[in-house]
PDB file of N, CA and C in Angstrom:
ATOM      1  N   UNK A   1     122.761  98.824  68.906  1.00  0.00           N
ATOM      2  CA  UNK A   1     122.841  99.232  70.294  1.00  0.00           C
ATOM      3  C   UNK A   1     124.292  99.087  70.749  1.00  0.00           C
ATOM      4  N   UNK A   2     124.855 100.297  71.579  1.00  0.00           N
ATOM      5  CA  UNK A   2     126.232 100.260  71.250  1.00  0.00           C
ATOM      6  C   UNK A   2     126.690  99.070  72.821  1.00  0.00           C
ATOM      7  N   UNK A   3     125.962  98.875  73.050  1.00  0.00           N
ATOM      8  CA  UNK A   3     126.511  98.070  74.714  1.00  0.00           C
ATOM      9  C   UNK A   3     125.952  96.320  74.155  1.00  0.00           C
ATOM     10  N   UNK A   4     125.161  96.253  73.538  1.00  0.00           N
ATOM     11  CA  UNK A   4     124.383  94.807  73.003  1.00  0.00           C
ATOM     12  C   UNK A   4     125.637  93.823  72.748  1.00  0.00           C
ATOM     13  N   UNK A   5     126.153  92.871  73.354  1.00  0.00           N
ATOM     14  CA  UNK A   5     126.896  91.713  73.275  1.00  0.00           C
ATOM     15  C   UNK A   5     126.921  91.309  71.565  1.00  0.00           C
ATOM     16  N   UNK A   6     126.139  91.210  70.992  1.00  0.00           N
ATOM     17  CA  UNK A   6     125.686  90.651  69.312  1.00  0.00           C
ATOM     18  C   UNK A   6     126.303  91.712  68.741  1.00  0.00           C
ATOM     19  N   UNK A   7     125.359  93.019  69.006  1.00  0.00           N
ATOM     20  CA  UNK A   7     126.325  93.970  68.074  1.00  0.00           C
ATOM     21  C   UNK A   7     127.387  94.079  68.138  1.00  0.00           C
ATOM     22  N   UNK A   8     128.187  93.822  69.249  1.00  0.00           N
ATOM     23  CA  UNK A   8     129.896  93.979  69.455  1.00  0.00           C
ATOM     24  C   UNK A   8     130.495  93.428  68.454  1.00  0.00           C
ATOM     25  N   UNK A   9     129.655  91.430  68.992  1.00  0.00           N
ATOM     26  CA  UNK A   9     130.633  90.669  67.791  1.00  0.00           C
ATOM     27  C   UNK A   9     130.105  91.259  66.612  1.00  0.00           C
ATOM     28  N   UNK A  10     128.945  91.825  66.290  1.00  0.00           N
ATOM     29  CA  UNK A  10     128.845  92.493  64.430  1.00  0.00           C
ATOM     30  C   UNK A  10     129.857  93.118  64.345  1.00  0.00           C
ATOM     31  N   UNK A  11     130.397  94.030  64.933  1.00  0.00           N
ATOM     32  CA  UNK A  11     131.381  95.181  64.609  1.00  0.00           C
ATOM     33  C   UNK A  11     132.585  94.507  64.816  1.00  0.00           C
ATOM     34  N   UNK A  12     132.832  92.910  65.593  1.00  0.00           N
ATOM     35  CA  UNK A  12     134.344  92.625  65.580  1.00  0.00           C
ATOM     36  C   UNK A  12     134.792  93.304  66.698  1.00  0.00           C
ATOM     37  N   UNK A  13     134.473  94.055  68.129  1.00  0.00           N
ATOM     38  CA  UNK A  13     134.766  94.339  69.136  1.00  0.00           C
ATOM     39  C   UNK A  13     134.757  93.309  69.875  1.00  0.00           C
ATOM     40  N   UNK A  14     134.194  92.188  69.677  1.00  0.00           N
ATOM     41  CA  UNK A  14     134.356  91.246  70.577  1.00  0.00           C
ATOM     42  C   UNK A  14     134.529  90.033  69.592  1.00  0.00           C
ATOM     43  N   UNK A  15     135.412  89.339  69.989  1.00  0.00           N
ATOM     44  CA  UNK A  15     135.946  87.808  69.435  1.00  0.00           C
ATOM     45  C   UNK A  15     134.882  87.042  69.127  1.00  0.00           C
ATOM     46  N   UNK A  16     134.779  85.909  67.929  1.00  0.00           N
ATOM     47  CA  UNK A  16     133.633  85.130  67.868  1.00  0.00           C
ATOM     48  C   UNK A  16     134.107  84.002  67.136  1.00  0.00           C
ATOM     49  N   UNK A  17     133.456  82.813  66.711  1.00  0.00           N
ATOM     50  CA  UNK A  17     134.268  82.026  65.653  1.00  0.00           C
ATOM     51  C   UNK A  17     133.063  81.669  64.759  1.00  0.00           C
ATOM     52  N   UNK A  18     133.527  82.912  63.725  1.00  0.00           N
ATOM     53  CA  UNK A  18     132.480  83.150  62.611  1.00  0.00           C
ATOM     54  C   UNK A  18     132.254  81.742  61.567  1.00  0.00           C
ATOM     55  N   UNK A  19     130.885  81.998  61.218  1.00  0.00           N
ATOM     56  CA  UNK A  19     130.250  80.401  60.653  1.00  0.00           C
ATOM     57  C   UNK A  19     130.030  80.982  59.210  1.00  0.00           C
ATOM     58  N   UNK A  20     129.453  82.442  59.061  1.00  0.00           N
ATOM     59  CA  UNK A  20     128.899  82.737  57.971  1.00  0.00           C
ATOM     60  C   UNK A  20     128.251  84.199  58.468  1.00  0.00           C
ATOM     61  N   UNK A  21     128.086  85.187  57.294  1.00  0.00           N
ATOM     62  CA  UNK A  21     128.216  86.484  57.565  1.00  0.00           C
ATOM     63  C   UNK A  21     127.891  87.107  55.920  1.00  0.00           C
ATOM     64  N   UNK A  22     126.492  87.228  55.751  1.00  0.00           N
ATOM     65  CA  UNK A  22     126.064  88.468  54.598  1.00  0.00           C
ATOM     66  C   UNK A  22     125.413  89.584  55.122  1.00  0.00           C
ATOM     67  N   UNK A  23     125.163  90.341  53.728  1.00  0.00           N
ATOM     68  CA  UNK A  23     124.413  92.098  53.827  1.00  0.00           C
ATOM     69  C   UNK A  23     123.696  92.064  55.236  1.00  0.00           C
ATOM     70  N   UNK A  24     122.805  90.823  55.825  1.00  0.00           N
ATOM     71  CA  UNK A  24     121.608  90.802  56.755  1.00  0.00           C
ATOM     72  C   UNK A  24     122.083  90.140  57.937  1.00  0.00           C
ATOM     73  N   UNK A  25     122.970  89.059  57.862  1.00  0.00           N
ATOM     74  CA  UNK A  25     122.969  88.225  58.897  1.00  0.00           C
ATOM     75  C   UNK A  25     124.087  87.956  59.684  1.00  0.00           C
ATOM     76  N   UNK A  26     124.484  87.053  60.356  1.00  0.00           N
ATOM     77  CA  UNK A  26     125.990  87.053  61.032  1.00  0.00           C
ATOM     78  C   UNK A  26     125.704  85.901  61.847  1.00  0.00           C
ATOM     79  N   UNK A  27     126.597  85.217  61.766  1.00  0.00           N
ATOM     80  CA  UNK A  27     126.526  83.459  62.450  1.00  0.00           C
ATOM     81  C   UNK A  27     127.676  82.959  62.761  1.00  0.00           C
ATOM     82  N   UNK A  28     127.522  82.583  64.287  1.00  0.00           N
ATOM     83  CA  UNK A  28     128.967  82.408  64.982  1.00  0.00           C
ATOM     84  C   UNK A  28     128.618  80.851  65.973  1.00  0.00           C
ATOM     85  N   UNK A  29     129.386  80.279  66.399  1.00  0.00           N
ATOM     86  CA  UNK A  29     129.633  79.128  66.926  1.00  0.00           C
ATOM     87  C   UNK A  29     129.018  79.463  68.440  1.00  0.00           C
ATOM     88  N   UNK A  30     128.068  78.730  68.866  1.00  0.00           N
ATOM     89  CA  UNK A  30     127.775  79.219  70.084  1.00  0.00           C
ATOM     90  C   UNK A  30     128.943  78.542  71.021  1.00  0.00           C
ATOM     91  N   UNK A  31     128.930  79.031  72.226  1.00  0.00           N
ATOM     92  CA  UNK A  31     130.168  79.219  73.021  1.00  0.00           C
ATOM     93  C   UNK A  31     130.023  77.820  74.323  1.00  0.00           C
ATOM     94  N   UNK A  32     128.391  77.419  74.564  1.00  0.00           N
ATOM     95  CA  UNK A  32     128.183  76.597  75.727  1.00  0.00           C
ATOM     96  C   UNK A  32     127.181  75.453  74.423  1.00  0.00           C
ATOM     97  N   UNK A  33     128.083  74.832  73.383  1.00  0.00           N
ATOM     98  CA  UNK A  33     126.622  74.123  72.422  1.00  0.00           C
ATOM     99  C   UNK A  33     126.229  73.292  72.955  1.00  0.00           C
ATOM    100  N   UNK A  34     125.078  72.915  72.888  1.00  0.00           N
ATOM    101  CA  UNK A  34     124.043  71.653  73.383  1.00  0.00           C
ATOM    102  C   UNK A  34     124.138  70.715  72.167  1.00  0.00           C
ATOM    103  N   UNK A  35     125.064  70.518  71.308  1.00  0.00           N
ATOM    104  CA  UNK A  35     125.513  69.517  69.721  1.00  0.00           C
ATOM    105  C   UNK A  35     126.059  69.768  69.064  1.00  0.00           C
ATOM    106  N   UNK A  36     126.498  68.761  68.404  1.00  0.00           N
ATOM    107  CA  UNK A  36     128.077  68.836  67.452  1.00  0.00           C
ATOM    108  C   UNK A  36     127.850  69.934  67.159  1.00  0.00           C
ATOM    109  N   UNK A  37     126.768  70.614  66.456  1.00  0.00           N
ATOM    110  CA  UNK A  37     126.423  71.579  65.606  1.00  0.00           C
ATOM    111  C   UNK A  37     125.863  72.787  66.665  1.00  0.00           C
ATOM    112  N   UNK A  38     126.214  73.898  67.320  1.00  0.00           N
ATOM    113  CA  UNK A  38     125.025  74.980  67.953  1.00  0.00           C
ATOM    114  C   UNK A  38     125.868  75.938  67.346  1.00  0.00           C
ATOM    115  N   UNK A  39     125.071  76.305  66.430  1.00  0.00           N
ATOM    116  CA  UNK A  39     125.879  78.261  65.818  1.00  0.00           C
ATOM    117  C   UNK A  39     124.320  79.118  66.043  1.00  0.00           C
ATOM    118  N   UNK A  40     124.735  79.964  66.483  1.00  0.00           N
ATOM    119  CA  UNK A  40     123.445  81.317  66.700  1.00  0.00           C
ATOM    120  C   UNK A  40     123.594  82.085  65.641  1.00  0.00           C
ATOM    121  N   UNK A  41     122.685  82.264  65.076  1.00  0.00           N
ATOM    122  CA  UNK A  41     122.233  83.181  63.686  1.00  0.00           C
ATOM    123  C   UNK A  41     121.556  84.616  64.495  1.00  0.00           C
ATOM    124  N   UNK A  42     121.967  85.495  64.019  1.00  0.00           N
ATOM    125  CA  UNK A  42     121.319  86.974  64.308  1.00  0.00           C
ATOM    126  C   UNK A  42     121.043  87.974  63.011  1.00  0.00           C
ATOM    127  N   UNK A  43     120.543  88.883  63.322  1.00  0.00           N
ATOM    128  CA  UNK A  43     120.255  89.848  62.110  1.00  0.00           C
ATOM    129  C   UNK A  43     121.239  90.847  62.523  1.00  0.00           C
ATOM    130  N   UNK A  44     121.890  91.756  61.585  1.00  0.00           N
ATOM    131  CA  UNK A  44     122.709  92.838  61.914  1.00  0.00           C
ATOM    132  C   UNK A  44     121.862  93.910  62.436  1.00  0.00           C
ATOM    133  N   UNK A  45     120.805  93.906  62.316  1.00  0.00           N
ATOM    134  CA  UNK A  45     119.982  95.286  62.781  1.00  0.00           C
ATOM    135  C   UNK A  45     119.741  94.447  64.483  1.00  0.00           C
ATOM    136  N   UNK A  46     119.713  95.563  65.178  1.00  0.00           N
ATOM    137  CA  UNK A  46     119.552  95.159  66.687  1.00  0.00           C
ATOM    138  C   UNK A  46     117.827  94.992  66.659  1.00  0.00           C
ATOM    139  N   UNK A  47     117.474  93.848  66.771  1.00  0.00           N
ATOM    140  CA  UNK A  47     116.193  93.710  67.593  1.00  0.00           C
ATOM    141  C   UNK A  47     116.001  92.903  69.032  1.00  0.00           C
ATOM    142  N   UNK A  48     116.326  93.161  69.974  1.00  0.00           N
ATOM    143  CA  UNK A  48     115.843  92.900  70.807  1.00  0.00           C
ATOM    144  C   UNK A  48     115.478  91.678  71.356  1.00  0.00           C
ATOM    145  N   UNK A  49     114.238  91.368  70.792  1.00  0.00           N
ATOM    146  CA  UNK A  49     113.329  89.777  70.920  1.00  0.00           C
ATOM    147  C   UNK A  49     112.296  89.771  69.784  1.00  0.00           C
ATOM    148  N   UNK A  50     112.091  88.528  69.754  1.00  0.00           N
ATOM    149  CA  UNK A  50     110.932  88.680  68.866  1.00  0.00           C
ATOM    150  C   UNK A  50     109.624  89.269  68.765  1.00  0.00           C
ATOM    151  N   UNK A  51     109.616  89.230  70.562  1.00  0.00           N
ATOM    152  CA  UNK A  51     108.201  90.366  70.907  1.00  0.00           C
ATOM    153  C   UNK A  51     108.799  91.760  70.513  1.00  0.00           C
ATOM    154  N   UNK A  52     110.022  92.210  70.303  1.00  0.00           N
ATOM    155  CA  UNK A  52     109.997  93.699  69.738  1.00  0.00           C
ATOM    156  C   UNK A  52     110.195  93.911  68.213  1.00  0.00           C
ATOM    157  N   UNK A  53     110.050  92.385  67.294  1.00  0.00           N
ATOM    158  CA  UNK A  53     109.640  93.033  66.218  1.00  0.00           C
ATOM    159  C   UNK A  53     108.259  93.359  65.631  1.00  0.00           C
ATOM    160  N   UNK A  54     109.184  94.417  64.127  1.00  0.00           N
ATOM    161  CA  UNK A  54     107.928  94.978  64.124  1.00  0.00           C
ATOM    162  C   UNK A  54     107.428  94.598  62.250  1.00  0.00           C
ATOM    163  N   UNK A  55     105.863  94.588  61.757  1.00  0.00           N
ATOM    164  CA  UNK A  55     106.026  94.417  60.686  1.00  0.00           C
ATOM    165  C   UNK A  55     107.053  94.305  59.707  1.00  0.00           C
ATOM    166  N   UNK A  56     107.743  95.324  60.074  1.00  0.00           N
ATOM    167  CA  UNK A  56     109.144  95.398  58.546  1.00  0.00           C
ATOM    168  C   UNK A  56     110.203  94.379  58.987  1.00  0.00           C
ATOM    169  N   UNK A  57     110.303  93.921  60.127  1.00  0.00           N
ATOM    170  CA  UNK A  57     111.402  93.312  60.171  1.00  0.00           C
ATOM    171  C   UNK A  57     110.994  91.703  59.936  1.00  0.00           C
ATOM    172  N   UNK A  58     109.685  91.592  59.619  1.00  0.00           N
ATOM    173  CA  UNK A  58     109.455  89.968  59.314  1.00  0.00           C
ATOM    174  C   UNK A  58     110.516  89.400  57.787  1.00  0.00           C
ATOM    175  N   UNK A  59     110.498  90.215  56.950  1.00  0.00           N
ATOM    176  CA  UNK A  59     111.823  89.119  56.361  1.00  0.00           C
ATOM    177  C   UNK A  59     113.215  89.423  56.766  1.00  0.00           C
ATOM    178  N   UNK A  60     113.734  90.457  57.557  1.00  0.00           N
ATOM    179  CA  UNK A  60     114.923  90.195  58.051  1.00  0.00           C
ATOM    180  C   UNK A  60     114.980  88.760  59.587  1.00  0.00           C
ATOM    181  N   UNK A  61     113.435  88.613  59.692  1.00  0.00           N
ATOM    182  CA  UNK A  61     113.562  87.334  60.707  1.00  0.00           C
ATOM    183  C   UNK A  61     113.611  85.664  59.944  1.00  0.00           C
ATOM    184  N   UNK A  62     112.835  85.659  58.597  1.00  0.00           N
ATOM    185  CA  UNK A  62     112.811  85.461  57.871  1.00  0.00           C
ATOM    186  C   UNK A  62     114.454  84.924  57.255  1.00  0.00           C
ATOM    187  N   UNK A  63     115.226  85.667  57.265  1.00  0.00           N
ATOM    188  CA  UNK A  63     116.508  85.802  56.424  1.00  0.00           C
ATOM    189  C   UNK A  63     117.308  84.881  57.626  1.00  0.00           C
ATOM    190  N   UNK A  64     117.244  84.993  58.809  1.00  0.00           N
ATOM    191  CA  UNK A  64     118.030  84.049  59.749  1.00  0.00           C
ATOM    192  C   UNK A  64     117.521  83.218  59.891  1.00  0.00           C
ATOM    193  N   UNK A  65     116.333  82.246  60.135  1.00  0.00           N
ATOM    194  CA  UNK A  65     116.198  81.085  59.446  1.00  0.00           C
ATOM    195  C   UNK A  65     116.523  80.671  57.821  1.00  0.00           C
ATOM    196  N   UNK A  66     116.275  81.409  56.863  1.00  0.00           N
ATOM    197  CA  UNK A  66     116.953  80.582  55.745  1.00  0.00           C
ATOM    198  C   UNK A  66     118.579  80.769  55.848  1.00  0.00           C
ATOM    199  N   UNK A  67     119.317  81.769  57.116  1.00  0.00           N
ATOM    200  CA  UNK A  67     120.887  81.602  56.633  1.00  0.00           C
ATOM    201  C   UNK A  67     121.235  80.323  57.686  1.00  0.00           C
ATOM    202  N   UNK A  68     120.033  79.486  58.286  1.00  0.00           N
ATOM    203  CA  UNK A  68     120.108  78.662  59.273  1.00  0.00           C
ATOM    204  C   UNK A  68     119.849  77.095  58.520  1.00  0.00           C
ATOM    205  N   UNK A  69     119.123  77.218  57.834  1.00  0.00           N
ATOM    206  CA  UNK A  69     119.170  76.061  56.181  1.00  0.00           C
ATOM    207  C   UNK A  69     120.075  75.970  55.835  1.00  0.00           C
ATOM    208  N   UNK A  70     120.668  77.215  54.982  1.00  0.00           N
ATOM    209  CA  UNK A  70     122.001  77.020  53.895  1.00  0.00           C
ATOM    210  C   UNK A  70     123.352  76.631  55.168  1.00  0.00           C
ATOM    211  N   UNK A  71     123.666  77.017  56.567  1.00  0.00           N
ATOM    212  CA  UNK A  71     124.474  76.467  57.623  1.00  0.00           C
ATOM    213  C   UNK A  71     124.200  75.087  57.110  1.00  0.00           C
ATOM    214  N   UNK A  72     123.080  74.053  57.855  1.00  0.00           N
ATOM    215  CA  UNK A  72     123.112  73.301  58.271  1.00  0.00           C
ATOM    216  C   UNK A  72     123.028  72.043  56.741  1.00  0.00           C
ATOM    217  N   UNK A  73     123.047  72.574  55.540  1.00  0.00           N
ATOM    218  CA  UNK A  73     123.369  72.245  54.239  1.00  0.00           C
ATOM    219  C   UNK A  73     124.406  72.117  54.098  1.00  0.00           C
ATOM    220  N   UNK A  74     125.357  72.914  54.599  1.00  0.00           N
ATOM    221  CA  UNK A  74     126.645  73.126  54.488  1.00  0.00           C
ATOM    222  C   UNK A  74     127.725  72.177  55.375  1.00  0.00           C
ATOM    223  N   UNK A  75     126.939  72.063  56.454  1.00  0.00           N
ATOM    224  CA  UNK A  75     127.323  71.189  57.754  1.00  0.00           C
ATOM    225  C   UNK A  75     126.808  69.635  57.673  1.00  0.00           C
ATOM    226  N   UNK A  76     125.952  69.441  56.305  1.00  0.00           N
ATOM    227  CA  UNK A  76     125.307  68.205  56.170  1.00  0.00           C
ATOM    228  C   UNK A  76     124.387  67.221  57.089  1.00  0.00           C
ATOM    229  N   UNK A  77     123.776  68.196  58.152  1.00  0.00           N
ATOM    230  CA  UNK A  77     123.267  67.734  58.989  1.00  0.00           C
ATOM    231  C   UNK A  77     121.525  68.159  58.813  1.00  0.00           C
ATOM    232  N   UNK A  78     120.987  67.913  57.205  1.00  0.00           N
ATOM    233  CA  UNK A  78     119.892  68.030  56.735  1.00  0.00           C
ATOM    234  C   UNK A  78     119.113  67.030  57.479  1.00  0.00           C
ATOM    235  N   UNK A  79     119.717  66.097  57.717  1.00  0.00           N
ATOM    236  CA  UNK A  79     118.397  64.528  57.905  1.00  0.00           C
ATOM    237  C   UNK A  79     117.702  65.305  59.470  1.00  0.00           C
ATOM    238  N   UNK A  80     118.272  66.447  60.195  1.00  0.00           N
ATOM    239  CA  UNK A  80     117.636  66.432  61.470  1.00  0.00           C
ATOM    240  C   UNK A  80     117.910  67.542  61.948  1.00  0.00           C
ATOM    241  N   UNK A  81     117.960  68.784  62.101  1.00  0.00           N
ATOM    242  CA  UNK A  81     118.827  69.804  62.883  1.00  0.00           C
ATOM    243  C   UNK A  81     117.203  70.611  63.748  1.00  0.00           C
ATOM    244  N   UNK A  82     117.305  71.360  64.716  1.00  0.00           N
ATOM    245  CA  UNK A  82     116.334  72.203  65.464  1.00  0.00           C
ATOM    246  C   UNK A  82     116.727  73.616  65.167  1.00  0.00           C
ATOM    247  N   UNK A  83     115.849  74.279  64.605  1.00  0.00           N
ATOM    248  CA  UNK A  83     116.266  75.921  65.188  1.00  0.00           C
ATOM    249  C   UNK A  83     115.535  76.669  66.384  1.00  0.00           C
ATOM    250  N   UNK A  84     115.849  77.428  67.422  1.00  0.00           N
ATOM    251  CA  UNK A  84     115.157  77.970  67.869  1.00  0.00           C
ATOM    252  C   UNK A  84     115.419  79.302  68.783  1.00  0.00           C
ATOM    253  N   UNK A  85     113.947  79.799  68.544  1.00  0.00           N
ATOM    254  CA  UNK A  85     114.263  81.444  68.975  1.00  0.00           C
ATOM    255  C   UNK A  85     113.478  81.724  70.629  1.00  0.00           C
ATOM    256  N   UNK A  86     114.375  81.461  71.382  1.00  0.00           N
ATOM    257  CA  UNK A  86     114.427  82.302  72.580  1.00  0.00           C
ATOM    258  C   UNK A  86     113.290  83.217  72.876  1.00  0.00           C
ATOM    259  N   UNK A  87     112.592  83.690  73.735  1.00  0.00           N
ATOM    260  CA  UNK A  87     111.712  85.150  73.250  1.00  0.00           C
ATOM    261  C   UNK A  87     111.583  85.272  75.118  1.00  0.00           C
ATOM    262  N   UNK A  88     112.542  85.787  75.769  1.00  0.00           N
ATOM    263  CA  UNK A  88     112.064  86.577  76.998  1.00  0.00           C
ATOM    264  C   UNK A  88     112.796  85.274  78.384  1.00  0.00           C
ATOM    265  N   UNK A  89     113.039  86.174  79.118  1.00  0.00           N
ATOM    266  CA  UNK A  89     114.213  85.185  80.324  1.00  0.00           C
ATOM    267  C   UNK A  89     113.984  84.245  81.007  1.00  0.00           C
ATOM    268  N   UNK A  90     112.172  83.797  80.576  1.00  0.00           N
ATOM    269  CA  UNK A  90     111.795  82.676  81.150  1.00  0.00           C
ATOM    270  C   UNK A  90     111.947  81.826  80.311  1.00  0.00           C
ATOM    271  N   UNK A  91     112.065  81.704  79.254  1.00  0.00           N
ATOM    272  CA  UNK A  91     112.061  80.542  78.127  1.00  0.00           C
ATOM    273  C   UNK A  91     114.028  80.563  77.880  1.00  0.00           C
ATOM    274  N   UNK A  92     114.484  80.991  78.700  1.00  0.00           N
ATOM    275  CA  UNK A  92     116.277  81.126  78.678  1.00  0.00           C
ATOM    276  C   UNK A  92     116.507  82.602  77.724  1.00  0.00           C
ATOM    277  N   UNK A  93     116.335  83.142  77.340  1.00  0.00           N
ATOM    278  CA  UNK A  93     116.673  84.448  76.605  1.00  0.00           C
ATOM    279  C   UNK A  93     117.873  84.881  77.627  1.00  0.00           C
ATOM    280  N   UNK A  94     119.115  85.201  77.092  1.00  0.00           N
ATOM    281  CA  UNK A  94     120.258  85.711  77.728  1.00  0.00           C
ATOM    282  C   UNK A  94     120.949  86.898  77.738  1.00  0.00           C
ATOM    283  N   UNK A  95     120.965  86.951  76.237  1.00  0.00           N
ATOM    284  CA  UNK A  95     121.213  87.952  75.084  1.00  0.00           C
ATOM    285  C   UNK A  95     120.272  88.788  74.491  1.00  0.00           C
ATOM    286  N   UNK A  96     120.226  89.917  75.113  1.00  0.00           N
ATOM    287  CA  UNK A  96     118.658  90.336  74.136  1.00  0.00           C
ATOM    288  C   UNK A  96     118.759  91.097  73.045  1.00  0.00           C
ATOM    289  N   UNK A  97     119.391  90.429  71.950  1.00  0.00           N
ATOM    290  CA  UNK A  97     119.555  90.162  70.682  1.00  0.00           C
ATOM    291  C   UNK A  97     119.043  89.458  70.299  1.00  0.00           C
ATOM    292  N   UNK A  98     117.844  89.628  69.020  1.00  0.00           N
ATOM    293  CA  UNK A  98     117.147  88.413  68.680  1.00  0.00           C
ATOM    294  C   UNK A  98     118.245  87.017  68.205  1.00  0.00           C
ATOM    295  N   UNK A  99     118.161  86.080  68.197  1.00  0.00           N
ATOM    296  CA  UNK A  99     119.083  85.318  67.799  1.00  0.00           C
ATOM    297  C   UNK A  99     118.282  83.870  67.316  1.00  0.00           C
ATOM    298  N   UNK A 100     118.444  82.891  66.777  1.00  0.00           N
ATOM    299  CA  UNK A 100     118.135  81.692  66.247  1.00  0.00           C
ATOM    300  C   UNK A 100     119.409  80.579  66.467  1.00  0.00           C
ATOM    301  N   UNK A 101     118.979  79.630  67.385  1.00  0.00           N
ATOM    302  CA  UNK A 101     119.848  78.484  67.841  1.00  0.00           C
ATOM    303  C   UNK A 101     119.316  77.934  66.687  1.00  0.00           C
ATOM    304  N   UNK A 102     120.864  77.102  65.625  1.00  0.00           N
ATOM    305  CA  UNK A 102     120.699  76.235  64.709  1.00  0.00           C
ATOM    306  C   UNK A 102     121.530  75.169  65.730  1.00  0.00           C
ATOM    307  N   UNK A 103     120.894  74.012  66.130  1.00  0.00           N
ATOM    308  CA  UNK A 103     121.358  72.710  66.952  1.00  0.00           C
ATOM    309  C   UNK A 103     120.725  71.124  66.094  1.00  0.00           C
ATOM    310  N   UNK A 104     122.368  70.706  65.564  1.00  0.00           N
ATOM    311  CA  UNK A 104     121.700  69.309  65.090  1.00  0.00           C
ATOM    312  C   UNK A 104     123.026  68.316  65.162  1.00  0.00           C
ATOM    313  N   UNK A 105     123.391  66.869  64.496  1.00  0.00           N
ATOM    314  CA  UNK A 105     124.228  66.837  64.166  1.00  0.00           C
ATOM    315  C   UNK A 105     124.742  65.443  65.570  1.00  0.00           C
ATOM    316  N   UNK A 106     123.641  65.345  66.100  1.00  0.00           N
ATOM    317  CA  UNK A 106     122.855  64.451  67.007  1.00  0.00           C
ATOM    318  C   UNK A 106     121.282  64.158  67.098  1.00  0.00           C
ATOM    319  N   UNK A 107     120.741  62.446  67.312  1.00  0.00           N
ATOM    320  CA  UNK A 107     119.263  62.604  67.505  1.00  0.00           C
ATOM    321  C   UNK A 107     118.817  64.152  68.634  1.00  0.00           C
ATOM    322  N   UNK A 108     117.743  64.292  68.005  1.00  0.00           N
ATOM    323  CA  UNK A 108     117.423  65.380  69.593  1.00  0.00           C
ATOM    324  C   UNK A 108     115.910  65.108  70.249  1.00  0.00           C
ATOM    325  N   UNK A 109     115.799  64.741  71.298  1.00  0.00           N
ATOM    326  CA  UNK A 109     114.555  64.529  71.801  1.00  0.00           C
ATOM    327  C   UNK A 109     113.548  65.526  72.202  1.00  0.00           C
ATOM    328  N   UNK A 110     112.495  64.936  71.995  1.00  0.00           N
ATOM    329  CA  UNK A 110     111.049  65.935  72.604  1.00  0.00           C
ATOM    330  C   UNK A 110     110.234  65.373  73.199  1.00  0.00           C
ATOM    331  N   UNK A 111     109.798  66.089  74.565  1.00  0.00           N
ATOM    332  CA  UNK A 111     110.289  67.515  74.242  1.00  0.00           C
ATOM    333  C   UNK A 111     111.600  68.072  74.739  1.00  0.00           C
ATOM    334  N   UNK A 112     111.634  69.554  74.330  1.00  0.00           N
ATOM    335  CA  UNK A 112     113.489  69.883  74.624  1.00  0.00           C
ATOM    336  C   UNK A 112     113.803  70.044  75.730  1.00  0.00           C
ATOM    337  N   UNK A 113     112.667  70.713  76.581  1.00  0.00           N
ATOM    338  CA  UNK A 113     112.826  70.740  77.852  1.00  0.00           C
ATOM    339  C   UNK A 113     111.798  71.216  78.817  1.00  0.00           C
TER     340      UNK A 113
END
């Protein structure tokens, strides 16, 4: 989607401070983190929210949680990290780009909020 904030930073039209980036995925430092650790994982294909995917895109949703493992492997913050996916402007959705908050790297309490 050529106006979508996510796709921009995919294409590098807009600045980001890239974490990690293959064939499927793209992971950048979130900008307001709630812990040492908040990078947002997205898929390069524009979806929306999770209510707009559709069958085929379950392992590209799939693929940003495991590039949200190998992050937080990498970041050594295995003993504890949260991921989580947003889905619509009451639960905070901002960006409507599907996206996956990887947040750890501190205890984190529950519930989140």
């Amino acid at each position: 989607m050529a106006d979508c904030l996510f796709c921009r930073i995919i294409r590098n039209e807009v600045p980001s401070r890239k974490v990690y980036e293959d064939d499927h995925t793209f992971a950048f430092e979130d900008l307001n983190p709630q812990g040492p650790t908040h990078i947002l994982v997205i898929p390069k294909k524009h979806i929306a929210s999770l209510k707009d995917a559709k069958a085929e895109d379950a392992e590209l949703v799939g693929r940003c949680y495991l590039t949200a493992a190998h992050i937080a492997r990498e970041r050594s913050i295995e003993d504890g990290y949260r991921t989580v996916l947003n889905v619509g402007p009451r639960a905070g959705q901002s960006v409507f780009h599907l996206h996956v908050h990887l947040i750890g790297g501190r205890n984190l309490q529950w519930p989140p909020g």
